[in-house]
PDB file of N, CA and C in Angstrom:
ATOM      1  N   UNK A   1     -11.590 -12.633   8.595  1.00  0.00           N
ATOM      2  CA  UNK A   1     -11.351 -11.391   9.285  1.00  0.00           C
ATOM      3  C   UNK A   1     -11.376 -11.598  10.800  1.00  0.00           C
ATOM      4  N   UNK A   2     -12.301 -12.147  11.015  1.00  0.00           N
ATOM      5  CA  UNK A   2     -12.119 -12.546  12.531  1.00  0.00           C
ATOM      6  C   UNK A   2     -11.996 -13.946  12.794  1.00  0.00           C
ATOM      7  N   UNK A   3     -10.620 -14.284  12.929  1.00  0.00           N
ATOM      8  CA  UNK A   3     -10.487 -15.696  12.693  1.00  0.00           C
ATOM      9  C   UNK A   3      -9.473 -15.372  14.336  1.00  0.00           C
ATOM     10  N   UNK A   4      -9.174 -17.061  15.229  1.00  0.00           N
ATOM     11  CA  UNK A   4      -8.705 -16.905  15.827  1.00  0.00           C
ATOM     12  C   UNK A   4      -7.247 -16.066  15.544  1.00  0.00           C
ATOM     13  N   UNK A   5      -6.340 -16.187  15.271  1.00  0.00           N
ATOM     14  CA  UNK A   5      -4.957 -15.967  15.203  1.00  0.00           C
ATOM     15  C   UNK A   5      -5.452 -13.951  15.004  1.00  0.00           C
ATOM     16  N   UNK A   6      -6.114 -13.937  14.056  1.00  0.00           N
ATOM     17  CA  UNK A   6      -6.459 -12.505  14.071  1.00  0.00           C
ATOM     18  C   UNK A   6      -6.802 -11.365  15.417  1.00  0.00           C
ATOM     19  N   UNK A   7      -7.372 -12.580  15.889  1.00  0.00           N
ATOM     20  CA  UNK A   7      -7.978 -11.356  17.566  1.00  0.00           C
ATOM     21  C   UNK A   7      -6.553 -12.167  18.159  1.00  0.00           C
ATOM     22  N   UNK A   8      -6.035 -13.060  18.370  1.00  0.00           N
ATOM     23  CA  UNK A   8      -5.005 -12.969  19.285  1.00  0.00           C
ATOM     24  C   UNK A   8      -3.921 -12.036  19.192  1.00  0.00           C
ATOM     25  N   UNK A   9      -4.007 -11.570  17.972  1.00  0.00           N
ATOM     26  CA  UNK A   9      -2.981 -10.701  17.196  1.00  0.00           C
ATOM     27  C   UNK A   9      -3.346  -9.551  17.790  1.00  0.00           C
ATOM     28  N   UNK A  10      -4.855  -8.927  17.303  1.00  0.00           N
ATOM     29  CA  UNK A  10      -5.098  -8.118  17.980  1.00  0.00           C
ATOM     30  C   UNK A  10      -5.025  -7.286  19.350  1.00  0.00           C
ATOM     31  N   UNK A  11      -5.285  -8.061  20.170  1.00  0.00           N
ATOM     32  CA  UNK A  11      -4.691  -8.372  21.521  1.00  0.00           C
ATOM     33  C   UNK A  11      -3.900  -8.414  21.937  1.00  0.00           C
ATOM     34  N   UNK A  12      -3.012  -8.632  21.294  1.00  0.00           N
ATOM     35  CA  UNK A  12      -1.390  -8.282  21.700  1.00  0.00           C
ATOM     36  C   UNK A  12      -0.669  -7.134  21.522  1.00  0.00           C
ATOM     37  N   UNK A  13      -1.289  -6.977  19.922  1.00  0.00           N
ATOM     38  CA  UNK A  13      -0.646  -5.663  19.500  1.00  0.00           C
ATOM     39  C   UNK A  13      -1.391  -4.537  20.176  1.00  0.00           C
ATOM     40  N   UNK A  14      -2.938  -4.609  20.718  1.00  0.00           N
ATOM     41  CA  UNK A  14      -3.561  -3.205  21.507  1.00  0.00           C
ATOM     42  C   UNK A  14      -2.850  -3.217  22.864  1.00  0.00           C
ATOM     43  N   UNK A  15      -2.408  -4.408  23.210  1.00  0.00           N
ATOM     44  CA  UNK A  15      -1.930  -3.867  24.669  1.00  0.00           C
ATOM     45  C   UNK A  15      -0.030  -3.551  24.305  1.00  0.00           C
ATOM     46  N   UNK A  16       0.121  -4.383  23.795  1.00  0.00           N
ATOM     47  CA  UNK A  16       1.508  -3.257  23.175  1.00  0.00           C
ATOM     48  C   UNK A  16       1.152  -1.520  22.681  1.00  0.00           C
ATOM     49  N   UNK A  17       0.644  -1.457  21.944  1.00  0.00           N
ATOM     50  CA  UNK A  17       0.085  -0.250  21.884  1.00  0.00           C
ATOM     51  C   UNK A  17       0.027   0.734  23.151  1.00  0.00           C
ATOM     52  N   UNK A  18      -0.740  -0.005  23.940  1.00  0.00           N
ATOM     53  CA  UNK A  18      -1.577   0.814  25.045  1.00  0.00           C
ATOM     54  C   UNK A  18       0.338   1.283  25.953  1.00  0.00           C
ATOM     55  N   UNK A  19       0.581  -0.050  26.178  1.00  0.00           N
ATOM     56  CA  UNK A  19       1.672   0.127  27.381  1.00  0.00           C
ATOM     57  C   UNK A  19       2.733   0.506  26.795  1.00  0.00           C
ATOM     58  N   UNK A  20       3.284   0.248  25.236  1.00  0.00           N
ATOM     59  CA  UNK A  20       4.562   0.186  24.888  1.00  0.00           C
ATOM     60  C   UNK A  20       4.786   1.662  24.310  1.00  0.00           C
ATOM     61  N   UNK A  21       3.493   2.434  24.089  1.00  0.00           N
ATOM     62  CA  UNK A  21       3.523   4.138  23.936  1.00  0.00           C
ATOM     63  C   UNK A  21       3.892   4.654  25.203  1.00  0.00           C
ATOM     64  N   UNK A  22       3.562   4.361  26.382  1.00  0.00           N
ATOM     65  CA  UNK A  22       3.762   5.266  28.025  1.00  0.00           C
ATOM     66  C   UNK A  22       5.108   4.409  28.214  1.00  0.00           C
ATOM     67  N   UNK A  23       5.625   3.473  27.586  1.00  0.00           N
ATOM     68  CA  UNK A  23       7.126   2.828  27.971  1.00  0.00           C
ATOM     69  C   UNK A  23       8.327   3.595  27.213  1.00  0.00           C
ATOM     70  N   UNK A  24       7.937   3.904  25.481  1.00  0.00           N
ATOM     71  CA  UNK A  24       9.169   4.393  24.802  1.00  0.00           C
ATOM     72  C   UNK A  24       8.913   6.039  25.002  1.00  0.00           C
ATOM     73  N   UNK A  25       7.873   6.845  25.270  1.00  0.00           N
ATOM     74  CA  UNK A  25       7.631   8.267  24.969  1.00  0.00           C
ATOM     75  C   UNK A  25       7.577   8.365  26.570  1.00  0.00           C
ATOM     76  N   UNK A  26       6.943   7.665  27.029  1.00  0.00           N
ATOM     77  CA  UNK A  26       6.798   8.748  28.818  1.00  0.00           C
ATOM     78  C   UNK A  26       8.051   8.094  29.650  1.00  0.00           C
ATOM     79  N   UNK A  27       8.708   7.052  29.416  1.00  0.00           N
ATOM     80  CA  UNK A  27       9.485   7.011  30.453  1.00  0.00           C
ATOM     81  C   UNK A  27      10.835   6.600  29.982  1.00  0.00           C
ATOM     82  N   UNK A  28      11.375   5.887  28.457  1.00  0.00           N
ATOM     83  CA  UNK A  28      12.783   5.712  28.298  1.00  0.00           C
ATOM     84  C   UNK A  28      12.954   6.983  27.281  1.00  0.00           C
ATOM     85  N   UNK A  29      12.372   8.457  26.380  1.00  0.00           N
ATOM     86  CA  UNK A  29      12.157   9.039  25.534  1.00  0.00           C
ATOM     87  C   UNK A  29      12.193  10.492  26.640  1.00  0.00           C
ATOM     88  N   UNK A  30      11.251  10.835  28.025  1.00  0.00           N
ATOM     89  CA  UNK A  30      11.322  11.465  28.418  1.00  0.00           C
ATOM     90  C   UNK A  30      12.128  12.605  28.704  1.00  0.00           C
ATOM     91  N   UNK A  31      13.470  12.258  29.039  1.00  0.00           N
ATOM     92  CA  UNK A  31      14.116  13.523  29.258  1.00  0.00           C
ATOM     93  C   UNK A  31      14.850  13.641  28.201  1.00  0.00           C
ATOM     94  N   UNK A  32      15.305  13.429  27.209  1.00  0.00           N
ATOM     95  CA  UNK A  32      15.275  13.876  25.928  1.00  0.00           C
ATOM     96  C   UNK A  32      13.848  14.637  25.216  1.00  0.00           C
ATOM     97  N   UNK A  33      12.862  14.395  25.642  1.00  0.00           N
ATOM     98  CA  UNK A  33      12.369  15.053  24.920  1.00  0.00           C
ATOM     99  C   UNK A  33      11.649  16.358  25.371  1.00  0.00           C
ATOM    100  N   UNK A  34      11.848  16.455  26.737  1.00  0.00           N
ATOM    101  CA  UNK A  34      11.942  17.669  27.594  1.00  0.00           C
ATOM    102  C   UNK A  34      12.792  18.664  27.141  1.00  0.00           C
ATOM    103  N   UNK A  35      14.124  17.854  26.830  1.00  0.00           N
ATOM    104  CA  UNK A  35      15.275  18.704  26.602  1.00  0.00           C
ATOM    105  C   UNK A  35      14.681  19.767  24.778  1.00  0.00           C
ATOM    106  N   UNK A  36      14.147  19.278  24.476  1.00  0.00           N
ATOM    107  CA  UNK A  36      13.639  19.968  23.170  1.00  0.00           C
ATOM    108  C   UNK A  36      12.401  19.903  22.599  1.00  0.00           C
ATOM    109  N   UNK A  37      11.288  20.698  24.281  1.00  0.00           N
ATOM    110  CA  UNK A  37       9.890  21.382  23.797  1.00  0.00           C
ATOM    111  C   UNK A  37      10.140  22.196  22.350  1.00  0.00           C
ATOM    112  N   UNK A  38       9.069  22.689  22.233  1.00  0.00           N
ATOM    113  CA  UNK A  38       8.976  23.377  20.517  1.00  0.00           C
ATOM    114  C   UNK A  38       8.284  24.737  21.777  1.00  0.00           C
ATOM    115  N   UNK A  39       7.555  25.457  21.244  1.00  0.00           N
ATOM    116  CA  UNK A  39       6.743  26.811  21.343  1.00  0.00           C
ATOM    117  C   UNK A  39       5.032  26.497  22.201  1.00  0.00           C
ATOM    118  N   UNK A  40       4.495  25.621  21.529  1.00  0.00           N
ATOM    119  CA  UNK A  40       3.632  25.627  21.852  1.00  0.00           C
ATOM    120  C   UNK A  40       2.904  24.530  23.229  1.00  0.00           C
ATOM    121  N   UNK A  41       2.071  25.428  23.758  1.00  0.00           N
ATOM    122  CA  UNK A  41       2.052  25.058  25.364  1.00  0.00           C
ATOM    123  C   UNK A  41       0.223  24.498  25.261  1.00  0.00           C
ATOM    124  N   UNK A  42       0.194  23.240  26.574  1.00  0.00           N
ATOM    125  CA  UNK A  42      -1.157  22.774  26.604  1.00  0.00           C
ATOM    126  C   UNK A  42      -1.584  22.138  25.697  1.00  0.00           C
ATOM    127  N   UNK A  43      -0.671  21.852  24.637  1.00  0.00           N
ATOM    128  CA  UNK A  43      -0.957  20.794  23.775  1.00  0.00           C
ATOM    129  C   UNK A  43      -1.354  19.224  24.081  1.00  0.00           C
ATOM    130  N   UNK A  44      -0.245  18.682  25.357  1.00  0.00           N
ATOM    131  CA  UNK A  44      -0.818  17.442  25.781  1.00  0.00           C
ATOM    132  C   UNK A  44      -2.172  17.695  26.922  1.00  0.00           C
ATOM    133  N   UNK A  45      -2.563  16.362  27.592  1.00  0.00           N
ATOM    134  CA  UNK A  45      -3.647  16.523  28.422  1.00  0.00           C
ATOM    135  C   UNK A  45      -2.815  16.271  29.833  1.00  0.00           C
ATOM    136  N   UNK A  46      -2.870  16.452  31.152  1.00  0.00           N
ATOM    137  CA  UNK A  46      -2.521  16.018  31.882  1.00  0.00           C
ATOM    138  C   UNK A  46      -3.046  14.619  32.269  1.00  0.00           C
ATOM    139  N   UNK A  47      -4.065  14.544  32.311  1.00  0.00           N
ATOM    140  CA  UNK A  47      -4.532  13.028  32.120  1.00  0.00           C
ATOM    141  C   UNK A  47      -5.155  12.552  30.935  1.00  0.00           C
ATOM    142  N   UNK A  48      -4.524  11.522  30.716  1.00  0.00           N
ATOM    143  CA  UNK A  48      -5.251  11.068  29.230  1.00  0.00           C
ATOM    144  C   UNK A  48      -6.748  10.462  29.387  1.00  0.00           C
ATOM    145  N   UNK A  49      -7.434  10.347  28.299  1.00  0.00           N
ATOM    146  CA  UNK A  49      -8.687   9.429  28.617  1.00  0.00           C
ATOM    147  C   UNK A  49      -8.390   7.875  28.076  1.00  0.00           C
ATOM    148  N   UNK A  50      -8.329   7.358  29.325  1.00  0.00           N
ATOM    149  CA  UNK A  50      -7.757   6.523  29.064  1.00  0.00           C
ATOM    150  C   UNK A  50      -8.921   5.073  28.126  1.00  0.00           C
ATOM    151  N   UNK A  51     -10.083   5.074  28.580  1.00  0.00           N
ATOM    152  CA  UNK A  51     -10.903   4.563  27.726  1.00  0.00           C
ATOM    153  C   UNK A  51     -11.118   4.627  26.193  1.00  0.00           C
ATOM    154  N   UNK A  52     -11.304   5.731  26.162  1.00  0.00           N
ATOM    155  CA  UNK A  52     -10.925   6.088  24.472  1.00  0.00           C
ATOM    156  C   UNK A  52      -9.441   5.915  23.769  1.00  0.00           C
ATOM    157  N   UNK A  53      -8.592   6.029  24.781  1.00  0.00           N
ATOM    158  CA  UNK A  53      -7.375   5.514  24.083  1.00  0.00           C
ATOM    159  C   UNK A  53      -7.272   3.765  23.854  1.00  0.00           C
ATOM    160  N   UNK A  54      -8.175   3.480  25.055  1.00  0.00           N
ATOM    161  CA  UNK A  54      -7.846   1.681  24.872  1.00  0.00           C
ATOM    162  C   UNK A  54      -8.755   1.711  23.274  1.00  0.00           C
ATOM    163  N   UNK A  55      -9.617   2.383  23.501  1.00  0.00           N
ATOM    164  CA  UNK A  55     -10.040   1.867  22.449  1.00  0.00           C
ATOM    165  C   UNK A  55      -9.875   1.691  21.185  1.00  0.00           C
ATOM    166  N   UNK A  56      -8.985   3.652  20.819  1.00  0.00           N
ATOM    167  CA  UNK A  56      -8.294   3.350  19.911  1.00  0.00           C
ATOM    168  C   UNK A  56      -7.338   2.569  19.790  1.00  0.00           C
ATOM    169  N   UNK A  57      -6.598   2.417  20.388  1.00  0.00           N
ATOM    170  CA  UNK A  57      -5.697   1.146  20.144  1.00  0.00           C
ATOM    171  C   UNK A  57      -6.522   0.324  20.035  1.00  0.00           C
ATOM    172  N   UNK A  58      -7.367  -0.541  20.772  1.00  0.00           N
ATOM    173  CA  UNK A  58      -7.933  -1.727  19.728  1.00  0.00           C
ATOM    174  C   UNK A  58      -8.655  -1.766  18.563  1.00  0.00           C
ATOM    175  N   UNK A  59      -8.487  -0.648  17.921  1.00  0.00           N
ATOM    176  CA  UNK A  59      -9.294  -0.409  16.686  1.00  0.00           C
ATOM    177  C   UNK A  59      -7.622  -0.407  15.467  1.00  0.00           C
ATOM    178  N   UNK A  60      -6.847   0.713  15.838  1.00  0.00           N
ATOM    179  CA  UNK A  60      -5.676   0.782  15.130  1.00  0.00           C
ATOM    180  C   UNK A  60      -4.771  -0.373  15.205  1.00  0.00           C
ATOM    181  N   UNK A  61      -5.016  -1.411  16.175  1.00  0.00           N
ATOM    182  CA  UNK A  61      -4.348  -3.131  16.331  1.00  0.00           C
ATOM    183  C   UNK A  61      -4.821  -3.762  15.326  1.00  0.00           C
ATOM    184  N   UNK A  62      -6.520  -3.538  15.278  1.00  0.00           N
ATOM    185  CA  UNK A  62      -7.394  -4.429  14.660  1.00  0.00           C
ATOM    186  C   UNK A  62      -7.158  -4.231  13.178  1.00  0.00           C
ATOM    187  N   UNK A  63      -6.864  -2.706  12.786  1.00  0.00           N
ATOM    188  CA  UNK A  63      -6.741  -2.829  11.132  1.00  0.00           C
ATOM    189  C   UNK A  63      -4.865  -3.196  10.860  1.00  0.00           C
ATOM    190  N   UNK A  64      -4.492  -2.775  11.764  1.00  0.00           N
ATOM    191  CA  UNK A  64      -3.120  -3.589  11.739  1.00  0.00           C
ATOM    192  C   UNK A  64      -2.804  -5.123  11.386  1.00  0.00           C
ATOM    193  N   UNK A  65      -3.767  -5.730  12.531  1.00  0.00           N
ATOM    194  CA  UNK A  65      -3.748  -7.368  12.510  1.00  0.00           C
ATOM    195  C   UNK A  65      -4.547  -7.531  10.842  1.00  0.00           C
ATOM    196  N   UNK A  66      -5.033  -7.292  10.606  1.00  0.00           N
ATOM    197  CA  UNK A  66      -6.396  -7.661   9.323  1.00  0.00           C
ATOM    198  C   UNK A  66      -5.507  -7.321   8.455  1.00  0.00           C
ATOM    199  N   UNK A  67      -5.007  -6.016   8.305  1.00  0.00           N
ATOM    200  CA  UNK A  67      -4.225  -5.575   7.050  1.00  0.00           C
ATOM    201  C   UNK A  67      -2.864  -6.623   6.511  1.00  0.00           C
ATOM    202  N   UNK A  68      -2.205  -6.876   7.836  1.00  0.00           N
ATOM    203  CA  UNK A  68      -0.999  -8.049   7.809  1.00  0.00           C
ATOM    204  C   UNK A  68      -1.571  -9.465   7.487  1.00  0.00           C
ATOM    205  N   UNK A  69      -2.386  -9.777   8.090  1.00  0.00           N
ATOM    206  CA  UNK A  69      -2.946 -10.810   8.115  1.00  0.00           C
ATOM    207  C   UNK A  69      -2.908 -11.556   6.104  1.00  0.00           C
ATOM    208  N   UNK A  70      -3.403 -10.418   5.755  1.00  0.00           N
ATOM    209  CA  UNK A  70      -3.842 -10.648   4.515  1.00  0.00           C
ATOM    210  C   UNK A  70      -3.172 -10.368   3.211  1.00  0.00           C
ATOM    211  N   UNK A  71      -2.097  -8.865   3.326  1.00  0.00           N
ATOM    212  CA  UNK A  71      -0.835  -9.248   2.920  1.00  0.00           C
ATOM    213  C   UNK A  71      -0.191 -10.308   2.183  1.00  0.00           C
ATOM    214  N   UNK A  72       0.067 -11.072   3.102  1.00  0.00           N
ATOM    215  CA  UNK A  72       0.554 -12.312   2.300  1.00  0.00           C
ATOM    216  C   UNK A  72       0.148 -12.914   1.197  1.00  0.00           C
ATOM    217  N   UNK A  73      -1.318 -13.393   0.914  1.00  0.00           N
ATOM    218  CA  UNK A  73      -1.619 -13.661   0.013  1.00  0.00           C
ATOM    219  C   UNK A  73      -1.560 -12.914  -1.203  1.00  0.00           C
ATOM    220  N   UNK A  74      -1.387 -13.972  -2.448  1.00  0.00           N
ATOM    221  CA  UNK A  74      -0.997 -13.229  -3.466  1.00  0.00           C
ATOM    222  C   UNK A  74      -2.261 -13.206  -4.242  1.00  0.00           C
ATOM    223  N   UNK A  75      -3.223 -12.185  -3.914  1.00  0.00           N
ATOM    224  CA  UNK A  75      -4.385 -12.044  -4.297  1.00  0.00           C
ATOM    225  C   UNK A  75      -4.260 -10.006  -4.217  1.00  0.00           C
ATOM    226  N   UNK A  76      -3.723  -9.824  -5.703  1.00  0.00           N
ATOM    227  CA  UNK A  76      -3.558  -8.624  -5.669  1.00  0.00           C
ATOM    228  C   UNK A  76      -5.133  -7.832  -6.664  1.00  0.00           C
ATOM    229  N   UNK A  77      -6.596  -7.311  -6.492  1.00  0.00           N
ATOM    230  CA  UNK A  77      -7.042  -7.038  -7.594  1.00  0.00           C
ATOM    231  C   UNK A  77      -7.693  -5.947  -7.010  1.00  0.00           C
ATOM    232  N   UNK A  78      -8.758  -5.197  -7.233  1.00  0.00           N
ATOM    233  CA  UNK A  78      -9.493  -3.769  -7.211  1.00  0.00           C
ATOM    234  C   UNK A  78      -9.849  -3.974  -5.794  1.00  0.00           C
ATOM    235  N   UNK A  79     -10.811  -4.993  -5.630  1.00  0.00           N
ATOM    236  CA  UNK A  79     -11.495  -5.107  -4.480  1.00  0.00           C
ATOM    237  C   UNK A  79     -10.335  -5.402  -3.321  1.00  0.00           C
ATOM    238  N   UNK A  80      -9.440  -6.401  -3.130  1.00  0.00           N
ATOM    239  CA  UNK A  80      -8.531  -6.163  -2.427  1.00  0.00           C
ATOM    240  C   UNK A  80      -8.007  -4.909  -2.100  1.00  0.00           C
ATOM    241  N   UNK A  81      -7.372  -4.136  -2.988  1.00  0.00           N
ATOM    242  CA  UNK A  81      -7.053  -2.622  -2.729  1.00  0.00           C
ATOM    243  C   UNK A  81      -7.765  -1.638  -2.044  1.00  0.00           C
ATOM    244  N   UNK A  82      -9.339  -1.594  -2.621  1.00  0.00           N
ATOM    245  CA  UNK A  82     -10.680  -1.171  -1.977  1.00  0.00           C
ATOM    246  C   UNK A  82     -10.187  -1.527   0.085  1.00  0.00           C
ATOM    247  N   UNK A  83     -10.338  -2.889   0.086  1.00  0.00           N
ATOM    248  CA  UNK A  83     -10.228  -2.894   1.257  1.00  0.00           C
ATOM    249  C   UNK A  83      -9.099  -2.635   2.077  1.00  0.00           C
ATOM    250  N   UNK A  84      -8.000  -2.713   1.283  1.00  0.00           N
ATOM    251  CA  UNK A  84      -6.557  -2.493   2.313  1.00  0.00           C
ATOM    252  C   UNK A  84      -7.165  -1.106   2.409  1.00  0.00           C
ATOM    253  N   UNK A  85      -7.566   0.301   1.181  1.00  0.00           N
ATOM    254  CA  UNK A  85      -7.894   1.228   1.419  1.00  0.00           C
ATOM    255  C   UNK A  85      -8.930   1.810   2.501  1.00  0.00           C
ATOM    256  N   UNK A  86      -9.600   0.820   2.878  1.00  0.00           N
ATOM    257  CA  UNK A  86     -10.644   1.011   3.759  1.00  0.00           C
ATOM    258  C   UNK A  86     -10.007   0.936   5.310  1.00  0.00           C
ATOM    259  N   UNK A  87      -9.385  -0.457   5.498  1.00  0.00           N
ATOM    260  CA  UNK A  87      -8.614  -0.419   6.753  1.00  0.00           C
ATOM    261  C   UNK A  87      -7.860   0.761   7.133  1.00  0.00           C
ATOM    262  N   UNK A  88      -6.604   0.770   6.022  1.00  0.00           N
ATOM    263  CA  UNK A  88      -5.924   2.037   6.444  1.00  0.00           C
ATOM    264  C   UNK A  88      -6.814   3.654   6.749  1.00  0.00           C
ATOM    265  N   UNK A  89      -8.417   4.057   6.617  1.00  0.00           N
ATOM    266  CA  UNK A  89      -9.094   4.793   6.657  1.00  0.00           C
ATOM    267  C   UNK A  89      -8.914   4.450   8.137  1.00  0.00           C
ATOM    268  N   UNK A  90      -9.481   3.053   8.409  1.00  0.00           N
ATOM    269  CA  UNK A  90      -9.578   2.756   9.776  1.00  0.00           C
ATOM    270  C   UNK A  90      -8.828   2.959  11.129  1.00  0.00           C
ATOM    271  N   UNK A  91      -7.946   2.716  10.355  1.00  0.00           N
ATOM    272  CA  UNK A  91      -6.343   2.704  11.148  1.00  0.00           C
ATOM    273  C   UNK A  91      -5.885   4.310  11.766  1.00  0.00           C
ATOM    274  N   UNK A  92      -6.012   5.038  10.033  1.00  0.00           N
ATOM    275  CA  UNK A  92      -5.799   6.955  10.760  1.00  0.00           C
ATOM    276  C   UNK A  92      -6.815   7.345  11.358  1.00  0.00           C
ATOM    277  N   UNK A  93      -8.194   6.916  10.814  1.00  0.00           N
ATOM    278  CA  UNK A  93      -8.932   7.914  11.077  1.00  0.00           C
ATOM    279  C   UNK A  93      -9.660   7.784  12.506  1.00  0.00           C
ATOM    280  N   UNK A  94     -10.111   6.136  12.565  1.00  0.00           N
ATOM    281  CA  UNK A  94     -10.505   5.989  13.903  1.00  0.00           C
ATOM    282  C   UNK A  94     -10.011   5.744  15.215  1.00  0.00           C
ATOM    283  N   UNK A  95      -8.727   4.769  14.903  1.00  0.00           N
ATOM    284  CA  UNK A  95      -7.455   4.420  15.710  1.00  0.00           C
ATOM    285  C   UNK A  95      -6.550   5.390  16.214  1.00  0.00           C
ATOM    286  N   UNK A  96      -5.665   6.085  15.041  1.00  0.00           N
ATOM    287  CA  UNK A  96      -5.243   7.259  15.635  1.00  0.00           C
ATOM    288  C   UNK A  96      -5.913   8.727  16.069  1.00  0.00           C
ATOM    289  N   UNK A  97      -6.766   8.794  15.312  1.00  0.00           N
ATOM    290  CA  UNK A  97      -7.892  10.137  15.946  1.00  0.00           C
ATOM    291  C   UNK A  97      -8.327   9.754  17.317  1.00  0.00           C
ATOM    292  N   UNK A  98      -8.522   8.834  17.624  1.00  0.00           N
ATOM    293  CA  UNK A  98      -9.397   8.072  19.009  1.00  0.00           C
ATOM    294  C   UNK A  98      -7.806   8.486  19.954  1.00  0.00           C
ATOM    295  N   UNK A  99      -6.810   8.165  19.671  1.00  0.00           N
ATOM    296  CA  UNK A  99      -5.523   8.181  20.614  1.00  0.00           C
ATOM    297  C   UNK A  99      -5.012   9.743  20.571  1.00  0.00           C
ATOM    298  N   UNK A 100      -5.120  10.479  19.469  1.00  0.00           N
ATOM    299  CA  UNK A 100      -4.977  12.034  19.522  1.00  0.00           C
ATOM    300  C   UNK A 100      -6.034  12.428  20.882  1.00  0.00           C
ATOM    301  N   UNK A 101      -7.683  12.201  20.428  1.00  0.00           N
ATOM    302  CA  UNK A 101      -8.455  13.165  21.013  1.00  0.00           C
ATOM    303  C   UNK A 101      -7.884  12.587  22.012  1.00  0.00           C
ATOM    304  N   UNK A 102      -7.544  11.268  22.958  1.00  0.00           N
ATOM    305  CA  UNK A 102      -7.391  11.058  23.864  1.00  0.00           C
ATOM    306  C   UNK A 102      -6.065  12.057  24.855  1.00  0.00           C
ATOM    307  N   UNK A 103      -5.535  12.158  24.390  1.00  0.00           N
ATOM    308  CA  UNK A 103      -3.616  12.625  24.871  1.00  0.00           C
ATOM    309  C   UNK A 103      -3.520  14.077  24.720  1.00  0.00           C
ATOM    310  N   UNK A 104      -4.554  14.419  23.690  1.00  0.00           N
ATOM    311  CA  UNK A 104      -4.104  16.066  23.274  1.00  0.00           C
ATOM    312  C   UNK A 104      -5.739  16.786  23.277  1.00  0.00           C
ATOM    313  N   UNK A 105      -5.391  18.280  23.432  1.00  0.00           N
ATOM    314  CA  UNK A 105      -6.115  19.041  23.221  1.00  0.00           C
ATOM    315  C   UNK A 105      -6.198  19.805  21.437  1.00  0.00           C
ATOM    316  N   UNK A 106      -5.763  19.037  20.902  1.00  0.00           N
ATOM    317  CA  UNK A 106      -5.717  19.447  19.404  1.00  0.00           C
ATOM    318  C   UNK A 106      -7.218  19.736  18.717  1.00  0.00           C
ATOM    319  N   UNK A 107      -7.683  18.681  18.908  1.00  0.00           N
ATOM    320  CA  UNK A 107      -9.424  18.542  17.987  1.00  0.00           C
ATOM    321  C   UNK A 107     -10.141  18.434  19.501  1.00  0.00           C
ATOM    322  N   UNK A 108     -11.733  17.997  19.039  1.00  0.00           N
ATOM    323  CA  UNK A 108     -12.610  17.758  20.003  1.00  0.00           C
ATOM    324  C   UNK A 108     -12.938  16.755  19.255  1.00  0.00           C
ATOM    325  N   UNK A 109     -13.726  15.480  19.716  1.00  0.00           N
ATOM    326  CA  UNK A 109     -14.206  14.179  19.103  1.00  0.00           C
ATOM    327  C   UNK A 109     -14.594  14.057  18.111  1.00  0.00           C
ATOM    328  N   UNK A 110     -15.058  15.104  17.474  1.00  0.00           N
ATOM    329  CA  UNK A 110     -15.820  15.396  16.453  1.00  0.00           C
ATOM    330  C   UNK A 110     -15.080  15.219  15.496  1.00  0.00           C
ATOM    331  N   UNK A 111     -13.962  16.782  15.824  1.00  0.00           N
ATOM    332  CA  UNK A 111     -12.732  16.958  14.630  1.00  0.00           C
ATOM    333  C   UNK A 111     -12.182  15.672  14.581  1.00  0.00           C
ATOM    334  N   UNK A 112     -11.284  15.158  15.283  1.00  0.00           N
ATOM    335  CA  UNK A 112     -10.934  14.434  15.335  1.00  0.00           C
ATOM    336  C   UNK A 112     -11.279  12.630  14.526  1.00  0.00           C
ATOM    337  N   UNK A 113     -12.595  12.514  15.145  1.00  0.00           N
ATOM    338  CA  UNK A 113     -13.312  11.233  14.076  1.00  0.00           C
ATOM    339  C   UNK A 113     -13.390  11.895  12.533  1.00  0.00           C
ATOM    340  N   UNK A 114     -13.811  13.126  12.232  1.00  0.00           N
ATOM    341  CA  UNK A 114     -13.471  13.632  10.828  1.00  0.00           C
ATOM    342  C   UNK A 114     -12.062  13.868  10.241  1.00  0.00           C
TER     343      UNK A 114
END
């Protein structure tokens, strides 16, 4: 699980994460997507938190890298499943909840980690 190639993985994919979300949505996605707000207002934050977002991203990298990582092998049985099931918990619940509370006013930390 934490083997080199795994955190280098990691590491790559959180800072892709981090930069390659404010590259395709805030600046090549932008005026298209101005062009077609929905209704509801104050949904984003004006400033994000940006700590909690690094972090989720290195949490939603980390079950990314682990989940791929392991994939491959052809070791399909309960306990395997158990854990892909566990990562992917990891992945929505702490990774992307951590990058919601960060960007939006939707939940508060709370909701959000639940």
């Amino acid at each position: 699980m934490f083997t080199k190639t795994n955190l280098v993985s990691t590491i790559v994919t959180a800072i892709w994460s981090f930069m390659g979300g404010y590259f395709l949505w805030g600046i090549l996605a932008d005026g298209f997507l101005n062009n077609h707000l929905g209704t509801a207002t104050g949904v984003g934050k004006e400033m994000s938190e940006f700590g909690i977002l690094g972090l989720g991203c290195l949490i939603q990298a980390f079950a990314f890298s682990t989940i791929f990582s392991h994939w491959g092998k052809a070791r399909y049985t309960t306990l395997v499943g158990l854990k892909f099931g566990m990562l992917i918990g990891v992945l929505v619940g702490f990774g992307n909840g951590s990058i919601e509370y960060a960007t939006t006013h939707v939940l508060d930390m709370t909701g959000a980690m639940v």
